[in-house]
Protein backbone atom coordinates (compact mmCIF):
# COMPACT_ATOMS: atom_id res chain seq x y z
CA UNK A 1 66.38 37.69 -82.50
CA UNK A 2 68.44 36.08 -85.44
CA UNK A 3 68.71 32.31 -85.14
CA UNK A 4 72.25 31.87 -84.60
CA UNK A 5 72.12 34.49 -81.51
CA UNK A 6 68.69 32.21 -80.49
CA UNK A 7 70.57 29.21 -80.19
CA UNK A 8 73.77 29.98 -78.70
CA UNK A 9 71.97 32.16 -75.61
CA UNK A 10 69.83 28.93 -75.31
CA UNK A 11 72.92 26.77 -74.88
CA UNK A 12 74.42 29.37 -72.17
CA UNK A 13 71.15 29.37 -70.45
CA UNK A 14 71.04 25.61 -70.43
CA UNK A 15 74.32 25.14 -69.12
CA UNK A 16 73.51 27.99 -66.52
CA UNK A 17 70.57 25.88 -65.22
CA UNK A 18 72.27 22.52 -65.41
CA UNK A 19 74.82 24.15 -62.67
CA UNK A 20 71.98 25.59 -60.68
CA UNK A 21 72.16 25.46 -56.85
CA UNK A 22 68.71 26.83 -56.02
CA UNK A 23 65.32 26.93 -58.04
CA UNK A 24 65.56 30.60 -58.35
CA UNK A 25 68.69 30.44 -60.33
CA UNK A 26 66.47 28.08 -62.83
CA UNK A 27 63.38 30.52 -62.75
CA UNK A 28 65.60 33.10 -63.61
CA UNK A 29 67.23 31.55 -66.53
CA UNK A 30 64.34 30.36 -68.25
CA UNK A 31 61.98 33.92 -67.64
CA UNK A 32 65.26 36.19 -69.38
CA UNK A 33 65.33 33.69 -72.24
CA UNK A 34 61.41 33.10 -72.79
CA UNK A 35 60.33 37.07 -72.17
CA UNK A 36 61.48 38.31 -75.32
CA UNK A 37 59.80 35.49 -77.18
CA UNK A 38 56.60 36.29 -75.67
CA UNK A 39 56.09 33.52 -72.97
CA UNK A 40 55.11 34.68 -69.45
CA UNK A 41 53.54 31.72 -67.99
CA UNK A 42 55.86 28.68 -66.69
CA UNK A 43 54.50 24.93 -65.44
CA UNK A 44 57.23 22.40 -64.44
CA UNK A 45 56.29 19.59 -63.15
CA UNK A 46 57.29 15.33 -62.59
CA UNK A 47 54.84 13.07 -64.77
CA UNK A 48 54.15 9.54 -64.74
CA UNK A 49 52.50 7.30 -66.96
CA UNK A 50 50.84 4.75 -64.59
CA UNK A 51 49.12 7.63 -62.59
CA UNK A 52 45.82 8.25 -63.49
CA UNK A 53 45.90 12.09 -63.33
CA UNK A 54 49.28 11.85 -64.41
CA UNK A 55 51.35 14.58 -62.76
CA UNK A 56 52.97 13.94 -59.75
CA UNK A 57 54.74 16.71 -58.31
CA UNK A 58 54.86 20.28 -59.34
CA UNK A 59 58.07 21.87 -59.56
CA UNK A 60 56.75 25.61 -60.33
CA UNK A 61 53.81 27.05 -61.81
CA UNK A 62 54.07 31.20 -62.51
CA UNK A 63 51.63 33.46 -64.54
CA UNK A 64 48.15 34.28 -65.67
CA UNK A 65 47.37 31.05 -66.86
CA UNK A 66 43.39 31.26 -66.42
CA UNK A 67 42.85 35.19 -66.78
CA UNK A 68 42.39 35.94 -63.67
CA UNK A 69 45.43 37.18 -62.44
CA UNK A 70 45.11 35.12 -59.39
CA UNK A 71 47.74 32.74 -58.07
CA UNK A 72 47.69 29.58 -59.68
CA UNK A 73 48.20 26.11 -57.57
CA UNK A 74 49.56 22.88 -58.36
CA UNK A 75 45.83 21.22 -57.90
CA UNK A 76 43.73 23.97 -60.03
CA UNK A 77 46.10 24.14 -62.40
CA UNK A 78 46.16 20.56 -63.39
CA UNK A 79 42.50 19.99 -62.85
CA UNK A 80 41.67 23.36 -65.16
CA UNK A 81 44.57 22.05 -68.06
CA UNK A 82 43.34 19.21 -69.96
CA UNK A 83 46.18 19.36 -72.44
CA UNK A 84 48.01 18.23 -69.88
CA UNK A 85 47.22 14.65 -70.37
CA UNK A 86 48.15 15.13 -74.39
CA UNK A 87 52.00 14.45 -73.20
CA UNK A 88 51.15 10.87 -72.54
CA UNK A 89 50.35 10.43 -76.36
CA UNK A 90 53.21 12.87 -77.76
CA UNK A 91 56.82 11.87 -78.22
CA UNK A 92 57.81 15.79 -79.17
CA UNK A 93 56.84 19.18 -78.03
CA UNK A 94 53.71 20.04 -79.03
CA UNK A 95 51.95 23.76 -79.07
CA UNK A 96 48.40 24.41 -77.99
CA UNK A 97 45.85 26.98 -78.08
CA UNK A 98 43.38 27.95 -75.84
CA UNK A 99 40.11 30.23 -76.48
CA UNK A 100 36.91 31.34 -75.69
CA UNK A 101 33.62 30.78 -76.82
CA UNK A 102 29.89 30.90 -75.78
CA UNK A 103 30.37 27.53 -74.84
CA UNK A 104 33.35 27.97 -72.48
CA UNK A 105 36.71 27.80 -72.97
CA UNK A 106 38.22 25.11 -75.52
CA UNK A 107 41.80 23.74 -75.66
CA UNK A 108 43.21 22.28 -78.67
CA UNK A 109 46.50 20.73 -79.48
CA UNK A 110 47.51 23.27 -82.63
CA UNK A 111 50.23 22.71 -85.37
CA UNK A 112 50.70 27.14 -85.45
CA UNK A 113 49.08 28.96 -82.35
CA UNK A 114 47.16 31.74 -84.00
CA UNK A 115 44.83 34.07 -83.17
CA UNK A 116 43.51 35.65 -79.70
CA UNK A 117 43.78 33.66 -76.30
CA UNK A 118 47.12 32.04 -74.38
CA UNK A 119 49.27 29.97 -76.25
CA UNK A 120 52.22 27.71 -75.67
CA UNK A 121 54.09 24.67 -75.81
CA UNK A 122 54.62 21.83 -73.69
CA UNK A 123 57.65 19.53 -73.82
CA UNK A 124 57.80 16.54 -72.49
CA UNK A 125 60.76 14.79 -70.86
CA UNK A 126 61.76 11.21 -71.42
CA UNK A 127 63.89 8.91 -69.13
CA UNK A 128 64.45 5.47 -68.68
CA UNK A 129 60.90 4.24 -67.05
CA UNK A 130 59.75 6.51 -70.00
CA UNK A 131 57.97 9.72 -69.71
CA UNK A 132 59.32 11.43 -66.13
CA UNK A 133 58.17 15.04 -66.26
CA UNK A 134 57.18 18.19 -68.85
CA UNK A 135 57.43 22.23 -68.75
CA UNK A 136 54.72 24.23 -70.43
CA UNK A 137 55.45 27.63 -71.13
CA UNK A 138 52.65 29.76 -72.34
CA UNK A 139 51.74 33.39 -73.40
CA UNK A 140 49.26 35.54 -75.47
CA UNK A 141 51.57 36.67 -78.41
CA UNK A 142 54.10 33.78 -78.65
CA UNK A 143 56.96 33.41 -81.03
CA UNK A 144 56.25 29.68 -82.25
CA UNK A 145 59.11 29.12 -84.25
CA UNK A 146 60.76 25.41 -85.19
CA UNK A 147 63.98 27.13 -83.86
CA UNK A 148 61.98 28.46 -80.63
CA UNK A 149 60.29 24.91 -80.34
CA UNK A 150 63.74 23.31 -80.54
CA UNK A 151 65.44 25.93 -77.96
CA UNK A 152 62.51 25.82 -75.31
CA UNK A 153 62.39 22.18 -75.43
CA UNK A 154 66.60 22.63 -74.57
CA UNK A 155 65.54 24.78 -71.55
CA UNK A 156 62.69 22.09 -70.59
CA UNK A 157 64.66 19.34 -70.27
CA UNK A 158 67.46 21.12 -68.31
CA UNK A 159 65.30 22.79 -66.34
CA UNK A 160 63.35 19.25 -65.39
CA UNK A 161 66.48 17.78 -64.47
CA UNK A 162 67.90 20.55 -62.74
CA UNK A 163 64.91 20.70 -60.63
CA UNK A 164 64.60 17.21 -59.61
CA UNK A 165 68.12 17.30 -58.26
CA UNK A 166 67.30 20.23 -56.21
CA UNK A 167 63.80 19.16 -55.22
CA UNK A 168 63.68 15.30 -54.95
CA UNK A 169 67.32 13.95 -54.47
CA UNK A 170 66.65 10.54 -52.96
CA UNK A 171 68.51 9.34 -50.12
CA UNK A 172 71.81 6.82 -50.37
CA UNK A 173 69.92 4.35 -49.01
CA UNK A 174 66.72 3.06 -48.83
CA UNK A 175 65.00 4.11 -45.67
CA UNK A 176 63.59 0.11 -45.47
CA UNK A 177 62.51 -2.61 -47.92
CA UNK A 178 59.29 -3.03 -49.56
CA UNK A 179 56.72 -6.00 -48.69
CA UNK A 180 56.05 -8.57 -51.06
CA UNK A 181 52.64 -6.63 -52.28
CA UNK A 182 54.59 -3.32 -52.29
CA UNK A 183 56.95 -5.16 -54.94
CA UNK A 184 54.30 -6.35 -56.99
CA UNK A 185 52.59 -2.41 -56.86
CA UNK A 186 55.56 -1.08 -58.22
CA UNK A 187 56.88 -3.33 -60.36
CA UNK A 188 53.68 -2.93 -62.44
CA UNK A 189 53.32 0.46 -62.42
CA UNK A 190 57.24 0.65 -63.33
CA UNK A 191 56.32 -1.45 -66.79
CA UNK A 192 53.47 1.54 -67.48
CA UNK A 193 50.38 -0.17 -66.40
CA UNK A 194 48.01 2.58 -64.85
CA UNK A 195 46.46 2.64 -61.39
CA UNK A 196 43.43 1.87 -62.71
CA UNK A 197 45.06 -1.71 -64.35
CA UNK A 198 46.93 -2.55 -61.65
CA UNK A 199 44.05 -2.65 -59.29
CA UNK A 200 42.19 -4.81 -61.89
CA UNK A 201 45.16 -7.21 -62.32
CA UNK A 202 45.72 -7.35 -58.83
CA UNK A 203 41.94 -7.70 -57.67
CA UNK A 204 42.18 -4.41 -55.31
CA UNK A 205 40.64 -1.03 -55.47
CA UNK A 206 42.30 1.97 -56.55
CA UNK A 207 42.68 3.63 -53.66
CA UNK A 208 44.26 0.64 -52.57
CA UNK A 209 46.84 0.68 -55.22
CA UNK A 210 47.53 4.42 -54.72
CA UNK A 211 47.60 3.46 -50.67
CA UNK A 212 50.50 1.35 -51.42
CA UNK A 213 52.24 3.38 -53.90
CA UNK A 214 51.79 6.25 -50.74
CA UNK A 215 53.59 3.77 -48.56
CA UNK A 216 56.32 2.86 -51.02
CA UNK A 217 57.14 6.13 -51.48
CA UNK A 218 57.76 7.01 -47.67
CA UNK A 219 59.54 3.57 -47.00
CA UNK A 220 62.00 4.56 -49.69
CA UNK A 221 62.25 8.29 -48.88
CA UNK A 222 61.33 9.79 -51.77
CA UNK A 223 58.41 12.39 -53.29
CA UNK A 224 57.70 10.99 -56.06
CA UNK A 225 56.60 7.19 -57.82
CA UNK A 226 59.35 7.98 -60.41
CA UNK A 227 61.55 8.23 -58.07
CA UNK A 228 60.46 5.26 -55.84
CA UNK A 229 60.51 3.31 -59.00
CA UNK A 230 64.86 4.55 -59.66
CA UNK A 231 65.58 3.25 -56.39
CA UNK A 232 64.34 0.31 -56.09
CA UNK A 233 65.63 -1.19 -59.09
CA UNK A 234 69.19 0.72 -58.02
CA UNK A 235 68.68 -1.78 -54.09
CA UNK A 236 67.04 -4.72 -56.08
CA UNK A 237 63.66 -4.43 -55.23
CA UNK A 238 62.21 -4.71 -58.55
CA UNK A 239 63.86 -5.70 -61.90
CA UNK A 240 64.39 -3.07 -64.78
């Protein structure tokens, strides 16, 4: 596909999803645009920072990811991924590579995928507590282009945003206000200090911490800790 053509259906498609009204509208968009390119495997997902596994919600996960032609869930997807955690060190979109060997299979973060196996690239997306979610998309025979990094990581972002509207639009108003503790929880995690950190700052266990981030998230009627973090800065919970 020449460039020019590239870009400008990448635009339309991005301006299709921003306008989306249902998750199948953004499915749609992004499997016409990505097919021809090679890409047949789709992850979007929330991400934070201060979680210690990282994701927090997944959006949509679709495709052969792990050869087996089996359905692929939120939980064995991330746990099966490890490049996954490479978005909390990368600023851009990044490709990867995965093969096999006697010794298993081995992911590595790759400048050009090449070669046998399922390749892709991961984008992710930046807001203002930082980095909120990522897409990957993946395939076996992927165009891996600058101009196809630049365009996928066009459809990434909309798509992430899109999505999140649909999926996780918070409530007007918070559902009730947060306990002193619950403050302190969140206001941590919402300057980037992990789970693990905060428990060690604080003098609690982990599951503690993550008990109260549970909690904070159902007093303020939300899904996710991104989320949780937006709205209590927006009813002056915690300071920005």
């Amino acid at each position: 596909m020449p460039e020019k053509i590239m870009l400008e259906a990448a635009v339309r498609s991005a301006l299709a999803i921003e306008g989306a009204n249902t998750l199948s509208v953004i499915k749609n968009e992004i499997r016409a645009f990505s097919a021809p390119l090679g890409y047949d495997r789709f992850v979007l997902f929330s991400a934070s920072a201060g979680r210690d596994d990282t994701v927090e919600s997944i959006y949509w996960v679709e495709g052969n990811w792990f050869g087996t032609h089996e359905p692929v869930d939120a939980v064995t997807y991330v746990r099966s991924c490890p490049v996954t955690r490479h978005i909390l060190e990368a600023r851009e979109p990044f490709f990867w590579s995965k093969t096999r060997s006697k010794e298993g299979e081995c992911y590595r973060v790759v400048r050009t995928p090449q070669g046998e196996g399922v390749h892709g690239l991961q984008v992710p997306v930046f807001g203002p507590q930082g980095l909120e979610g990522a897409m990957s998309f993946g395939g076996e025979r992927i165009d891996a282009s600058p101009q196809v990094r630049i365009a996928l990581k066009l459809l990434a972002e909309a798509a992430f945003l899109a999505a999140r509207r649909l999926l996780e639009s918070p409530p007007v108003d918070a559902i009730g206000t947060l306990s002193d503790r619950e403050r302190e929880v969140l206001a941590w995690t919402a300057a980037g200090r992990r789970q693990g950190e905060i428990a060690v700052t604080l003098g609690l266990s982990g599951r503690t911490v993550e008990n109260h981030l549970r909690r904070i998230r159902k007093r303020l009627g939300v899904v996710t800790t991104a989320q949780a973090i937006r709205v209590a800065i927006r009813n002056g919970e915690i300071v920005a």
